[in-house]
PDB file of N, CA and C in Angstrom:
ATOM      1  N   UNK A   1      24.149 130.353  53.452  1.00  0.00           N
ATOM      2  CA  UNK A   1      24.999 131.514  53.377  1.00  0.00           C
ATOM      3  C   UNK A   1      24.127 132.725  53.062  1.00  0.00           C
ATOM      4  N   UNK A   2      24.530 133.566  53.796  1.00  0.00           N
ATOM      5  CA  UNK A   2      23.582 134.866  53.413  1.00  0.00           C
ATOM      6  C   UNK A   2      24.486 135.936  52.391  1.00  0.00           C
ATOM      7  N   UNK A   3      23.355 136.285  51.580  1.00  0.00           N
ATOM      8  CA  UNK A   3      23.676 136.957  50.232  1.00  0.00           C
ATOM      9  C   UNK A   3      23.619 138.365  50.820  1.00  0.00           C
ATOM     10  N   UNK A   4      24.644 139.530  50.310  1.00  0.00           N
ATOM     11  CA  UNK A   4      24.582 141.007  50.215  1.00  0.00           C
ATOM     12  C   UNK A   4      23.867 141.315  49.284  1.00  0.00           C
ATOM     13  N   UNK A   5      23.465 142.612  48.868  1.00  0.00           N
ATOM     14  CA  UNK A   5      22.966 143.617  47.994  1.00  0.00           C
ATOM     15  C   UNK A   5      23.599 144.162  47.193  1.00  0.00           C
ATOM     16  N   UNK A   6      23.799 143.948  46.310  1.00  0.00           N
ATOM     17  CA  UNK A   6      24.797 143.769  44.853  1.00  0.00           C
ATOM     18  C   UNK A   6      24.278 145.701  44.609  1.00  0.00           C
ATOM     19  N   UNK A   7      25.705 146.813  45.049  1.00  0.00           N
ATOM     20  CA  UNK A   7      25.518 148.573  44.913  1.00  0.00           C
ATOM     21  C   UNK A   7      26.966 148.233  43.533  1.00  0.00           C
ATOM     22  N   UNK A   8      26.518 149.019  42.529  1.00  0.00           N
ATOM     23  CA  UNK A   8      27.094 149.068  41.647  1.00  0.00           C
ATOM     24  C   UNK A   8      28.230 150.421  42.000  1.00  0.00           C
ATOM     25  N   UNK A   9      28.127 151.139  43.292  1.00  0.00           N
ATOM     26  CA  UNK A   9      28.799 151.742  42.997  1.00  0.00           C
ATOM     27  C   UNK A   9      30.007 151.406  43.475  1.00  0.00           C
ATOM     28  N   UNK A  10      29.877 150.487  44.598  1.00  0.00           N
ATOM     29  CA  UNK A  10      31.407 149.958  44.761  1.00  0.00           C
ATOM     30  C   UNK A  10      31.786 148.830  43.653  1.00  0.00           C
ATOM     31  N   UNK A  11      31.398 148.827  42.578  1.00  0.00           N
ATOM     32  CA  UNK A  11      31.516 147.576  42.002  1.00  0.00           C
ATOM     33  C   UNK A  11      33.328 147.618  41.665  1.00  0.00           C
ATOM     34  N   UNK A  12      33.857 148.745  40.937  1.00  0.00           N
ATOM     35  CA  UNK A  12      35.139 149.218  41.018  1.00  0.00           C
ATOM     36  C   UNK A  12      35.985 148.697  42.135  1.00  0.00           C
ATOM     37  N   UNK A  13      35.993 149.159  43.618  1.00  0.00           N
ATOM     38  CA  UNK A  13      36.627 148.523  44.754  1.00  0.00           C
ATOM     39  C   UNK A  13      36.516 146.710  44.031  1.00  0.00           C
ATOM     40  N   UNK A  14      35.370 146.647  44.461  1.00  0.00           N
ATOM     41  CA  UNK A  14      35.852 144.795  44.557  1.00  0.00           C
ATOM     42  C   UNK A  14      36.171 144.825  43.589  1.00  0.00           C
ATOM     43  N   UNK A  15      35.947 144.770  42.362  1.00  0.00           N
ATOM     44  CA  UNK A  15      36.725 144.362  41.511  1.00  0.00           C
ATOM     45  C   UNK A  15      38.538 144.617  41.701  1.00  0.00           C
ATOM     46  N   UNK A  16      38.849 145.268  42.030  1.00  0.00           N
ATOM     47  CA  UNK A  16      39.837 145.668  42.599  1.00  0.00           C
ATOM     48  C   UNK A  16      40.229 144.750  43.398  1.00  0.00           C
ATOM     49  N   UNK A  17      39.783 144.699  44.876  1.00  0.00           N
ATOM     50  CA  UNK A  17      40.350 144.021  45.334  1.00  0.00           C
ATOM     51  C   UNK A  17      40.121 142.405  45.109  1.00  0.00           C
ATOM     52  N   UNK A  18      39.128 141.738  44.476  1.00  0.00           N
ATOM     53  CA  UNK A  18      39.624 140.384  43.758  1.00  0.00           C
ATOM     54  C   UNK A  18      40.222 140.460  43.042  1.00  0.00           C
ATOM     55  N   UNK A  19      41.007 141.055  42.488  1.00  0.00           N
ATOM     56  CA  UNK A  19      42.106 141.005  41.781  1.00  0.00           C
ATOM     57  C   UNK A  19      43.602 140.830  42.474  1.00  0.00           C
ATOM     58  N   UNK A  20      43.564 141.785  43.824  1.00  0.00           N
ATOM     59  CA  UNK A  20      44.884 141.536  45.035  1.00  0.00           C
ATOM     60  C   UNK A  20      44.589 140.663  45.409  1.00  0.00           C
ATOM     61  N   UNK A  21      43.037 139.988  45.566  1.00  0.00           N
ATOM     62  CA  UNK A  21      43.414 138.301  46.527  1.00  0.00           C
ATOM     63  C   UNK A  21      43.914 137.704  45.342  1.00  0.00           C
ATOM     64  N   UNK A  22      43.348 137.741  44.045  1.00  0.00           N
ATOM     65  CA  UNK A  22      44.130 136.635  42.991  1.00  0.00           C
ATOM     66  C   UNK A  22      45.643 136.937  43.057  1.00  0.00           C
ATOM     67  N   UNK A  23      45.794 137.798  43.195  1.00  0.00           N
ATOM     68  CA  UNK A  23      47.475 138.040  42.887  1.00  0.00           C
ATOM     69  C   UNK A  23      48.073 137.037  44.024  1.00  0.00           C
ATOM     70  N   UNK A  24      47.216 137.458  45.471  1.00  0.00           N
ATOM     71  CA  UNK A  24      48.183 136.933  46.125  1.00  0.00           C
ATOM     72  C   UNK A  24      48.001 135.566  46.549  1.00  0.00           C
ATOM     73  N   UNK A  25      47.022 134.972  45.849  1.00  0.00           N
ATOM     74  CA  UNK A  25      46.750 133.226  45.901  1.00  0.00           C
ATOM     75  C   UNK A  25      47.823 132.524  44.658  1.00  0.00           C
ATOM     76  N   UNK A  26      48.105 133.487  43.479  1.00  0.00           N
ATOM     77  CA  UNK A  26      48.925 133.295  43.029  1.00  0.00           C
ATOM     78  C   UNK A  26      50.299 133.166  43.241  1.00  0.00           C
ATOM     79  N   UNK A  27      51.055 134.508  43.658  1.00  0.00           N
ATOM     80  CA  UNK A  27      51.763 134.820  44.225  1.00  0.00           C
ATOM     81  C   UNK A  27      52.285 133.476  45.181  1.00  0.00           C
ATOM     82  N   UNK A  28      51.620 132.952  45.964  1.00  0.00           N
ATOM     83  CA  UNK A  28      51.571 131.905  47.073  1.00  0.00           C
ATOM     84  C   UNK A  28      51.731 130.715  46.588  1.00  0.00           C
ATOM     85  N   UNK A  29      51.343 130.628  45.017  1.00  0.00           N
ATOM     86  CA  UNK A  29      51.592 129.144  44.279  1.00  0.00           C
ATOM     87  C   UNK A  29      53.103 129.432  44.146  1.00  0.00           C
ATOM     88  N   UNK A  30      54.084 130.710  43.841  1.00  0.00           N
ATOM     89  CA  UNK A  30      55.010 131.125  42.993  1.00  0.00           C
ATOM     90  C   UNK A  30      55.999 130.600  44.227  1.00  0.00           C
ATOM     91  N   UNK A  31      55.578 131.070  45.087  1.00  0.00           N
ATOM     92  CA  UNK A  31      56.758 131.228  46.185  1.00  0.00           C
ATOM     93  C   UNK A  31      57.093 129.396  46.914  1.00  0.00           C
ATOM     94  N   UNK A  32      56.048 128.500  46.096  1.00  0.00           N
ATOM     95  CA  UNK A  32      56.580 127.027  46.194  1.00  0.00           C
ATOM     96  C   UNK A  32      58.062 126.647  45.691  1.00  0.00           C
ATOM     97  N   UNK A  33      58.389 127.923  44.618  1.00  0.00           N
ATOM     98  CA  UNK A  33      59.480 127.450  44.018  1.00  0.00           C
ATOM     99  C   UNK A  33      60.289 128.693  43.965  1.00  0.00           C
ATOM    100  N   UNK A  34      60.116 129.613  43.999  1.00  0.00           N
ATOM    101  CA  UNK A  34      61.181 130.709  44.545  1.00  0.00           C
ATOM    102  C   UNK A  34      61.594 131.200  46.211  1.00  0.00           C
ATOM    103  N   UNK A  35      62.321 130.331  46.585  1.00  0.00           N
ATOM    104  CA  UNK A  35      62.015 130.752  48.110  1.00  0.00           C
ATOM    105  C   UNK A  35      63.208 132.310  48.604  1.00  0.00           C
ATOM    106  N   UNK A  36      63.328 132.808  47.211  1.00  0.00           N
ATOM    107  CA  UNK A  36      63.491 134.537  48.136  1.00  0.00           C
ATOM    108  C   UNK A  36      61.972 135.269  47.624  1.00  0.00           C
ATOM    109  N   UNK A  37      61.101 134.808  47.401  1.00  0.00           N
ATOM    110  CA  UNK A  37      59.936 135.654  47.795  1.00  0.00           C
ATOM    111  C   UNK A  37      59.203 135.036  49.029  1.00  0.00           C
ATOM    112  N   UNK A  38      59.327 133.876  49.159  1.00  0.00           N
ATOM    113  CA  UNK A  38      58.453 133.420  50.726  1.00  0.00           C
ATOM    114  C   UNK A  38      57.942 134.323  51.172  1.00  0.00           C
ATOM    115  N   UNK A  39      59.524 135.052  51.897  1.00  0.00           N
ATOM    116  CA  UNK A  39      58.892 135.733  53.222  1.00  0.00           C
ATOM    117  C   UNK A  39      58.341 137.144  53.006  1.00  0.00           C
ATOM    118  N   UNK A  40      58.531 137.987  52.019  1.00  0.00           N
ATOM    119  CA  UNK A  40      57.732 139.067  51.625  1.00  0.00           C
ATOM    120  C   UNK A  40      56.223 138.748  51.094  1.00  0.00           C
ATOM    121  N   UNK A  41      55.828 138.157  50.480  1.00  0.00           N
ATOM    122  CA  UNK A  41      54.796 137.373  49.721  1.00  0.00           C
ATOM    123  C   UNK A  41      53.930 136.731  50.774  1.00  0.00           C
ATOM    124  N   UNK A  42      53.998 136.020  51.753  1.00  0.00           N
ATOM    125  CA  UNK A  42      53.841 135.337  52.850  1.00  0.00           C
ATOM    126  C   UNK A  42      52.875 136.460  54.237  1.00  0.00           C
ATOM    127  N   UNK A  43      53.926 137.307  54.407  1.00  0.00           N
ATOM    128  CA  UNK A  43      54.207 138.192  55.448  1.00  0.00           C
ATOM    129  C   UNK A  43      53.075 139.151  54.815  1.00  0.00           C
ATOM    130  N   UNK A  44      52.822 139.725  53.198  1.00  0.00           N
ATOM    131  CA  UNK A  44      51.896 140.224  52.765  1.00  0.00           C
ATOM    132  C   UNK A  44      50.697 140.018  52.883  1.00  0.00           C
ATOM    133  N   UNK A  45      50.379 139.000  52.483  1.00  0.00           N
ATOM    134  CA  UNK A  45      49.076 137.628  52.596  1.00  0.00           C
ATOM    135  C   UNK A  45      48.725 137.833  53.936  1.00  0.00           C
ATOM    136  N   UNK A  46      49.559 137.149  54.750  1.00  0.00           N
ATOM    137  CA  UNK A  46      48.975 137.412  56.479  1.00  0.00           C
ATOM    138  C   UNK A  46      48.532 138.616  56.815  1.00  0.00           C
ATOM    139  N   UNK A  47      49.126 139.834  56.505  1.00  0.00           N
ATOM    140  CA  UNK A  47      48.517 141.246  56.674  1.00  0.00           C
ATOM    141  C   UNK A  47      47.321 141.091  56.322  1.00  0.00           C
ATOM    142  N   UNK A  48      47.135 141.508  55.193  1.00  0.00           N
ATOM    143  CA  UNK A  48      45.936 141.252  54.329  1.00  0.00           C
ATOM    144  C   UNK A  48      44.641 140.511  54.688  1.00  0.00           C
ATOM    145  N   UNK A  49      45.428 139.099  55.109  1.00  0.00           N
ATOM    146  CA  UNK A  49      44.014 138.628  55.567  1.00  0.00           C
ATOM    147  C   UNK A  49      43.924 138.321  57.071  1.00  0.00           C
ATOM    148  N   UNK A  50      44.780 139.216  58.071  1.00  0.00           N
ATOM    149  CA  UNK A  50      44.442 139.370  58.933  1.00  0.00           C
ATOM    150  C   UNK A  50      43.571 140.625  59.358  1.00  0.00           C
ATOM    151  N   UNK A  51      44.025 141.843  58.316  1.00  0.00           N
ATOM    152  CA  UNK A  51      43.364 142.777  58.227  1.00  0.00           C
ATOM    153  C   UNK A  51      41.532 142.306  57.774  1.00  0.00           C
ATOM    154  N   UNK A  52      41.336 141.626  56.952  1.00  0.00           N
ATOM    155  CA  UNK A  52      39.880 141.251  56.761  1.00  0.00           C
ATOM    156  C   UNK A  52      39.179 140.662  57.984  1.00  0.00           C
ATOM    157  N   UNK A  53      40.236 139.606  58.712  1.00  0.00           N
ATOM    158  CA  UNK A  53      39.336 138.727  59.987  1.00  0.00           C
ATOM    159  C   UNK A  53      39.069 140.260  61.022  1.00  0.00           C
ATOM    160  N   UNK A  54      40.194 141.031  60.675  1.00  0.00           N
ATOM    161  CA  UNK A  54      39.941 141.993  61.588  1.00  0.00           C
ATOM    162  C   UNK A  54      38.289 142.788  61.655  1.00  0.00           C
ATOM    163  N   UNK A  55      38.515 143.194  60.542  1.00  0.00           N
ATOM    164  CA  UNK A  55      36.863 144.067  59.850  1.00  0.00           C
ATOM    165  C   UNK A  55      35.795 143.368  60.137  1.00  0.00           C
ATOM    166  N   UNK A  56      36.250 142.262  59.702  1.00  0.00           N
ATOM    167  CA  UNK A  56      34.852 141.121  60.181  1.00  0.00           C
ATOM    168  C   UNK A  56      34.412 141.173  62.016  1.00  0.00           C
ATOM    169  N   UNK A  57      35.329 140.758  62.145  1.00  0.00           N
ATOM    170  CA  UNK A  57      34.826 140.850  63.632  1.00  0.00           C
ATOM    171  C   UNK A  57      34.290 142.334  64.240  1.00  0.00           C
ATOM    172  N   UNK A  58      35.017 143.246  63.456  1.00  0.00           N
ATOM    173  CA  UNK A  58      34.575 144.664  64.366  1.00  0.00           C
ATOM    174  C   UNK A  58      33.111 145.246  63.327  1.00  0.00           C
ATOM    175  N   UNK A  59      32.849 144.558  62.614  1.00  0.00           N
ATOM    176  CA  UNK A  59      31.688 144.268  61.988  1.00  0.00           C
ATOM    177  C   UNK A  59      30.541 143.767  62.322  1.00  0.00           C
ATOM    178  N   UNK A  60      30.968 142.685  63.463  1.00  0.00           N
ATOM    179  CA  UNK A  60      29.714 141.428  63.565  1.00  0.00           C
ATOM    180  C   UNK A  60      28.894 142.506  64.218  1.00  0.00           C
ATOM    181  N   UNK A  61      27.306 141.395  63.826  1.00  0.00           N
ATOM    182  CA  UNK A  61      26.579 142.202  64.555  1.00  0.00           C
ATOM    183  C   UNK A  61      25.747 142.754  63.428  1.00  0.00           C
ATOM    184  N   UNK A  62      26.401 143.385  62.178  1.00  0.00           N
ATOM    185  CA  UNK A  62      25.799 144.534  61.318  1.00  0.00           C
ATOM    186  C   UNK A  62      24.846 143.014  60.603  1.00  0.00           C
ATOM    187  N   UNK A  63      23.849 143.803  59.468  1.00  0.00           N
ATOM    188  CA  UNK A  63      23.077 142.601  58.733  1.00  0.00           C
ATOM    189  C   UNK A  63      24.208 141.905  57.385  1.00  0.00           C
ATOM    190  N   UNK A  64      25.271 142.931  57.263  1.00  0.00           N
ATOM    191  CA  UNK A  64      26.063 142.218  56.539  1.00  0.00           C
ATOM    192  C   UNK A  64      27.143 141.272  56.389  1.00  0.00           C
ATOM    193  N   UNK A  65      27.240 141.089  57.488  1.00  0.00           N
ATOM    194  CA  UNK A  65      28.481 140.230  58.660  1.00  0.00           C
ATOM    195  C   UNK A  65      28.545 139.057  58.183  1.00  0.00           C
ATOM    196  N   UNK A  66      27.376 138.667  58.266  1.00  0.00           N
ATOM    197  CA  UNK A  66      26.863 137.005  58.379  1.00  0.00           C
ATOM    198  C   UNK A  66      27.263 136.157  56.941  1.00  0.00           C
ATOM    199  N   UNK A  67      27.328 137.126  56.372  1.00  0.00           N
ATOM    200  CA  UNK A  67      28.002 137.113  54.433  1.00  0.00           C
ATOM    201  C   UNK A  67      29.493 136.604  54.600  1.00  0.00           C
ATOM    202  N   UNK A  68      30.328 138.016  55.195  1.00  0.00           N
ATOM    203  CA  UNK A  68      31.887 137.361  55.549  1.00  0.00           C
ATOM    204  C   UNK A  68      32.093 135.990  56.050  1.00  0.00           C
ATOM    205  N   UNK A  69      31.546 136.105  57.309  1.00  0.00           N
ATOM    206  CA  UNK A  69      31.824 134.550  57.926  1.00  0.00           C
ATOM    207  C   UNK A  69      32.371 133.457  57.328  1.00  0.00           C
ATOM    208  N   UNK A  70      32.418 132.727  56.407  1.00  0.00           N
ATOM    209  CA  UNK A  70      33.118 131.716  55.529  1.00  0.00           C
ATOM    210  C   UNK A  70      34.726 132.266  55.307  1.00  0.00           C
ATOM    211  N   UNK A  71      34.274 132.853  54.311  1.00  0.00           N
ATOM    212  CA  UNK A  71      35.376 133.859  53.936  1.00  0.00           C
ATOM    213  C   UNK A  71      36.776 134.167  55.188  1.00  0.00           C
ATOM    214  N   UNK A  72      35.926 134.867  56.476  1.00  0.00           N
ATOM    215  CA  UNK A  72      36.807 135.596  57.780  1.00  0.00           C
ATOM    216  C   UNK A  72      37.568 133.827  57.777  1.00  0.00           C
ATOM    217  N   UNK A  73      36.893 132.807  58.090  1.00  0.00           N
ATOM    218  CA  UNK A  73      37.173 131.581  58.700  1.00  0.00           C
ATOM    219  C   UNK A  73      38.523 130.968  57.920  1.00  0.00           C
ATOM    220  N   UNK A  74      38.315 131.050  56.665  1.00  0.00           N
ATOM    221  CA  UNK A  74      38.874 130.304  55.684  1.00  0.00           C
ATOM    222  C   UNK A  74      40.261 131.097  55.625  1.00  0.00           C
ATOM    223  N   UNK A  75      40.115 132.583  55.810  1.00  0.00           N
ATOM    224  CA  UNK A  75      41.643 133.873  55.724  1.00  0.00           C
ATOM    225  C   UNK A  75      42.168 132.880  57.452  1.00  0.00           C
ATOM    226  N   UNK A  76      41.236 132.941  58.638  1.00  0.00           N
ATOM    227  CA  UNK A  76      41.839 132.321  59.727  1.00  0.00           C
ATOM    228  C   UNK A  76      42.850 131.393  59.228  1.00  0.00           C
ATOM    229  N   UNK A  77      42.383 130.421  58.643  1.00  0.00           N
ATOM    230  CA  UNK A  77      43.549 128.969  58.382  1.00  0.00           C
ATOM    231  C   UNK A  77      44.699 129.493  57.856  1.00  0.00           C
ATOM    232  N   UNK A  78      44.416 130.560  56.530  1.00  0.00           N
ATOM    233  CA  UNK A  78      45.801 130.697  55.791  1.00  0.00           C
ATOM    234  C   UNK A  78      46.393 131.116  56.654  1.00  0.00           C
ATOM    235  N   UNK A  79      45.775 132.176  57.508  1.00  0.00           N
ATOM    236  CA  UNK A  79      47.015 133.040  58.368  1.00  0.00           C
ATOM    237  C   UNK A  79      47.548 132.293  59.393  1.00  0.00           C
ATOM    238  N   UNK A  80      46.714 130.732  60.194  1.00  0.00           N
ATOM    239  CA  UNK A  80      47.342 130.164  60.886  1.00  0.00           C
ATOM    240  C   UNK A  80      48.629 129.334  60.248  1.00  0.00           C
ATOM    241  N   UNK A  81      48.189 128.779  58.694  1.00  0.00           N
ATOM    242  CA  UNK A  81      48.871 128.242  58.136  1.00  0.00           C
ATOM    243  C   UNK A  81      50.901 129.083  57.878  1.00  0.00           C
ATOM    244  N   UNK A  82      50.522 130.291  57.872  1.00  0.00           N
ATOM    245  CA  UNK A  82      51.449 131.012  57.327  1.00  0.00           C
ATOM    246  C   UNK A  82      52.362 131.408  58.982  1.00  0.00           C
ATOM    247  N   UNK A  83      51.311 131.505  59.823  1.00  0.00           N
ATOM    248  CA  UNK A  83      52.093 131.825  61.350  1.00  0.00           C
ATOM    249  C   UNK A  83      53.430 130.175  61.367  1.00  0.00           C
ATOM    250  N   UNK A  84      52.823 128.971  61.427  1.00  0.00           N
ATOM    251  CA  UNK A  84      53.258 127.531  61.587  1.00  0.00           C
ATOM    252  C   UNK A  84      54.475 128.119  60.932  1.00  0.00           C
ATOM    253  N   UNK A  85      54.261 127.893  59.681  1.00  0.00           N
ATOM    254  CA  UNK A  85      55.249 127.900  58.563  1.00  0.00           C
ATOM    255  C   UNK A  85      56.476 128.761  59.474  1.00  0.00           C
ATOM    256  N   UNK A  86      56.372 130.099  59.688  1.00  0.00           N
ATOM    257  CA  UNK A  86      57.208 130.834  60.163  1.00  0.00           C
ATOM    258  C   UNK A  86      57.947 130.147  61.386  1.00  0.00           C
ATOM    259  N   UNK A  87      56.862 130.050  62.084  1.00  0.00           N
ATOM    260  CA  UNK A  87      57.132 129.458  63.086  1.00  0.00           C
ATOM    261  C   UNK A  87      58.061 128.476  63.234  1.00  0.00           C
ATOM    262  N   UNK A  88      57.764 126.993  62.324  1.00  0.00           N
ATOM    263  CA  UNK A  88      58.454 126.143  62.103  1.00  0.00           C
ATOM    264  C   UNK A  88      60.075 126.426  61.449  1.00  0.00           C
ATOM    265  N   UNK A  89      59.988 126.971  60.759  1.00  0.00           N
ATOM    266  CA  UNK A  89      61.600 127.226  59.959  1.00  0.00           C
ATOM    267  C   UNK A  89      62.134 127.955  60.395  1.00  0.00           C
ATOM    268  N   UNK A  90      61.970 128.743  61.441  1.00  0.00           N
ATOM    269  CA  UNK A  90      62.872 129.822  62.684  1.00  0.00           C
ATOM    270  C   UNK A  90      63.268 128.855  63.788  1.00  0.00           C
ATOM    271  N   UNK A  91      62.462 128.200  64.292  1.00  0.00           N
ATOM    272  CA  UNK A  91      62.655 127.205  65.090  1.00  0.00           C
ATOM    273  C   UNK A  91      63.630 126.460  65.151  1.00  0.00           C
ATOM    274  N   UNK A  92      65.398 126.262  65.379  1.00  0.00           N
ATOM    275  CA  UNK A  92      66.333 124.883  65.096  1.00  0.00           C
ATOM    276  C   UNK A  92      65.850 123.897  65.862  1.00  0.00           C
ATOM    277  N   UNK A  93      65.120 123.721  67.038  1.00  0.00           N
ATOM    278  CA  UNK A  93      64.496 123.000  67.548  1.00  0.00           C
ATOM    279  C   UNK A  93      63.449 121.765  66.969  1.00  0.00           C
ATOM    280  N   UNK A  94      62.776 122.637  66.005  1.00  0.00           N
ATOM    281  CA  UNK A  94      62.077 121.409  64.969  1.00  0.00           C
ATOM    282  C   UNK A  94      62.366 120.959  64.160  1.00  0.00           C
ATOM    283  N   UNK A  95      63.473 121.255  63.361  1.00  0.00           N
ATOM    284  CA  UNK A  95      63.952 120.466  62.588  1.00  0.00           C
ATOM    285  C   UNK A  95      65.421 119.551  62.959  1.00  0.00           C
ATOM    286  N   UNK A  96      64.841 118.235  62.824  1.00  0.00           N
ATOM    287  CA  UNK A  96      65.712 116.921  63.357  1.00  0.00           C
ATOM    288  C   UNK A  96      66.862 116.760  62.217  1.00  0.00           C
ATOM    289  N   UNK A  97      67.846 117.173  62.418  1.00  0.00           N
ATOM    290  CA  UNK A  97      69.083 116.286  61.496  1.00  0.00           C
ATOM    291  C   UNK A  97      69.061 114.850  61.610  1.00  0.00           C
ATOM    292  N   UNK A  98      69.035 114.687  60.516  1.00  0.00           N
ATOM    293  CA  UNK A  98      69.178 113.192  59.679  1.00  0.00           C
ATOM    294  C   UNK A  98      70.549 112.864  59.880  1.00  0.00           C
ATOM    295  N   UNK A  99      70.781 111.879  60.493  1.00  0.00           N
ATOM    296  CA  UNK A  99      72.477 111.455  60.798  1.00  0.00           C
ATOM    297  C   UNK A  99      73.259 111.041  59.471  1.00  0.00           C
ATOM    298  N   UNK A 100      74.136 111.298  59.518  1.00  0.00           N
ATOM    299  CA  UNK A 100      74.829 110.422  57.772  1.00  0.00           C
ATOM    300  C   UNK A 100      75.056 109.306  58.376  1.00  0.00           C
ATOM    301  N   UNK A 101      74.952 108.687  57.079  1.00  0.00           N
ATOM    302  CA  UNK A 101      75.758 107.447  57.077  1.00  0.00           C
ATOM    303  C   UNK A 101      77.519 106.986  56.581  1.00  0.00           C
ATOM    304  N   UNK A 102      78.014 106.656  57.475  1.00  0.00           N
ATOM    305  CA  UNK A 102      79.418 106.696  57.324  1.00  0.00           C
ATOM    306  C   UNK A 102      79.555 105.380  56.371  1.00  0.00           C
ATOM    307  N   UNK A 103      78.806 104.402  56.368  1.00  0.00           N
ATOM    308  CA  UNK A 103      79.190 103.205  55.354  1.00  0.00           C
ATOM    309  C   UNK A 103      78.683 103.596  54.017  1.00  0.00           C
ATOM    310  N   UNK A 104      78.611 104.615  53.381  1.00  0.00           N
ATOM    311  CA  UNK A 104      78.898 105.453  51.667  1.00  0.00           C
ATOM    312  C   UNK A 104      77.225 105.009  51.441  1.00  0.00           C
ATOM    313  N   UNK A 105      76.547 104.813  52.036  1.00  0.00           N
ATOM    314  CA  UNK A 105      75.020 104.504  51.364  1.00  0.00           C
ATOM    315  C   UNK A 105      73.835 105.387  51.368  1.00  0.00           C
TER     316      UNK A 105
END
């Protein structure tokens, strides 16, 4: 993995913004069990880290790029993860009803 050049003067920004990814890795544990934040919380996250795969790519190329890469890859999954999700529970098509059982069991 290739290392950046640690400028103290953005040190403020990141700190900053590791603090919005913690929120919203948190946030993402929360919404296991509150499902009226899902889709705001969810829909946030995907911005967010579609906005980063974005930068990255219109980035590559520079000597600092090669740093993101893990990072760009790993935001890819959540946001594929979070597209499915949507995907799946809009869908009546994928979800199969379970027939009852008429003999009380």
């Amino acid at each position: 993995m290739t290392k950046t050049a640690f400028v103290s003067d953005y040190a403020l920004f990141v700190q900053h913004w590791g603090i919005l990814v913690g929120l919203a890795g948190l946030f993402m544990i929360v919404v296991a069990f509150r499902d009226s934040w899902r889709t705001p919380v969810l829909t946030y996250t995907a911005i967010g880290k579609t906005s980063f795969i974005l930068l990255c790519i219109a980035g590559a190329g520079r000597p600092y790029a090669a740093a993101f890469a893990l990072p760009a890859v790993m935001d890819a999954l959540v946001v594929l993860y979070v597209v499915a999700y949507f995907w799946a529970t809009s869908s009546p098509a994928l979800v199969t009803p379970v027939p009852a059982r008429g003999d009380g069991t």
